[in-house]
Every structure is written in C-alpha cells, then in structure tokens.
Protein backbone atom coordinates (compact mmCIF):
# COMPACT_ATOMS: atom_id res chain seq x y z
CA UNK A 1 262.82 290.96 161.35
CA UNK A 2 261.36 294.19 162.93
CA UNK A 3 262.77 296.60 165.29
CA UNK A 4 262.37 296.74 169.54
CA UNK A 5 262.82 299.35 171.38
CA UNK A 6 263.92 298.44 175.07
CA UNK A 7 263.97 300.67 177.92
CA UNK A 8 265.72 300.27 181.32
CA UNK A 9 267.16 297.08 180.62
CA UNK A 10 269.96 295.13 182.35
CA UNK A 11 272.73 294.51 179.46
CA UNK A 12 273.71 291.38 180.92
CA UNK A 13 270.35 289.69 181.16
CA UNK A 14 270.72 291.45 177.06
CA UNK A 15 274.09 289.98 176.33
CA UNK A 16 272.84 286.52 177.87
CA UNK A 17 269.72 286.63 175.84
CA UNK A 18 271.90 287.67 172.62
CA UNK A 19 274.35 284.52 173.59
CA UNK A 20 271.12 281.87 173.91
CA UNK A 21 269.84 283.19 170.80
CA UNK A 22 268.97 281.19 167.92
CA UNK A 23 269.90 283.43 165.25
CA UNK A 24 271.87 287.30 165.43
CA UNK A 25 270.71 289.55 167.21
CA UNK A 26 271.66 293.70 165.85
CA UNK A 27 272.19 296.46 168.60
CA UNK A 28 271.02 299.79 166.48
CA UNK A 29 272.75 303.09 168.12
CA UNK A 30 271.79 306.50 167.94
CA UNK A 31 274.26 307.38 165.16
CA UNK A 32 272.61 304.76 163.35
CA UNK A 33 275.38 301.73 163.59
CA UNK A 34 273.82 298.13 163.83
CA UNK A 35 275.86 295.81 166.01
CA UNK A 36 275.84 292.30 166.59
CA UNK A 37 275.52 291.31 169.58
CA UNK A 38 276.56 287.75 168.94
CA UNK A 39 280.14 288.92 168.83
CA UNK A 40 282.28 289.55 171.99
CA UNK A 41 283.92 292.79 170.68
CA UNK A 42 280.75 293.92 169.66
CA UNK A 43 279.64 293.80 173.15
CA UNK A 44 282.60 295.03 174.67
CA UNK A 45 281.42 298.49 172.17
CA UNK A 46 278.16 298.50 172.94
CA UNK A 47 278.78 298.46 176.54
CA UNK A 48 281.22 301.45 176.36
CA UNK A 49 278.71 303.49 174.42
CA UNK A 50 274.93 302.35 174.91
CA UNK A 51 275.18 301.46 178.27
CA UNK A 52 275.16 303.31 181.99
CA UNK A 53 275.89 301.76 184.89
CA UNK A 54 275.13 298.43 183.26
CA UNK A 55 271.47 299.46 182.21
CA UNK A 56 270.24 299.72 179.09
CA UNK A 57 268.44 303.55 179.17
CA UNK A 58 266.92 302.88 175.55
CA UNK A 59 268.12 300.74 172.51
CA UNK A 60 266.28 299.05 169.45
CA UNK A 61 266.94 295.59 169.25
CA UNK A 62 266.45 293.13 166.08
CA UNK A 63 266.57 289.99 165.77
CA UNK A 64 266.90 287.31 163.00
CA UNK A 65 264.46 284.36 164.37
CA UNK A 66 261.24 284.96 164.79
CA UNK A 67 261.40 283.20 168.47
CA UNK A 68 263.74 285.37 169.40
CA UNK A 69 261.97 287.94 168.93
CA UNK A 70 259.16 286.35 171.22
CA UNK A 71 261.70 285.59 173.59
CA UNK A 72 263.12 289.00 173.56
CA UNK A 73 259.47 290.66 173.50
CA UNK A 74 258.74 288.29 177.03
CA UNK A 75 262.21 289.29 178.72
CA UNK A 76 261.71 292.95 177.83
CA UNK A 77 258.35 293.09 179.64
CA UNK A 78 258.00 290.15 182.12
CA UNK A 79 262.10 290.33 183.13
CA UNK A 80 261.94 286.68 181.79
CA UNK A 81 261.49 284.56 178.75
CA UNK A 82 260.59 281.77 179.86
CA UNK A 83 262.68 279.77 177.78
C-alpha cells in the first residue's frame, strides 16, 4: 500500500471509485485521521470536512489492492480508469 496525493478531484467520481474497489480504500486528513471510504458514514465525514463544493482541493488516498491503486493512479490523471 503507498500513499496518493490527489488534487482537484470530484468526490463522487472518488466515492464511486472507493465503491468499485476491490479492496478498502483510507481517506488520510490533515489532522492525521485515516478513513475508509468503503463505509457510508465515513463518506458522509469526509464530505463535511475534506471536501468544497464537491471537489476534492487535496487528499492522500491509499488503497489495499494493488489494482486499485492503478485504477486510482489512471482516474486521478486521465479523469478515467478505464476499468
């Protein structure tokens, strides 16, 4: 597992991604909490404190499966993973 950072990112193309996922996928905040993003409540937090106006200004992002992370590498730059 290693750590992406993502910048200027929709959270619902995020939270889709996060829901398609293979294995978890961790939110990390700036006070240093690690959320999974597999878990509706978990969302429904991140989105009230990592998120404005529904974009993603910068988080790090890690995930358990090693094609996730591809596919989360790919969506991150292309807007897509191609899955």
């Amino acid at each position: 597992m290693s750590d992406q950072v993502i910048h200027n990112f929709d959270f619902n193309k995020l939270i889709e991604f996060a829901s398609t996922a293979k294995g978890d996928v961790y939110l990390k905040t700036p006070e240093g909490d690690i959320l999974n993003l597999k878990s509706r409540l978990t969302q429904l937090l991140a989105l009230s404190n990592a998120v404005d106006w529904g974009n993603v200004g910068e988080a790090t992002v890690t995930c358990s499966d090693p094609d996730d992370e591809s596919r989360l590498f790919r969506l991150n730059l292309y807007g897509n993973d191609n899955q």
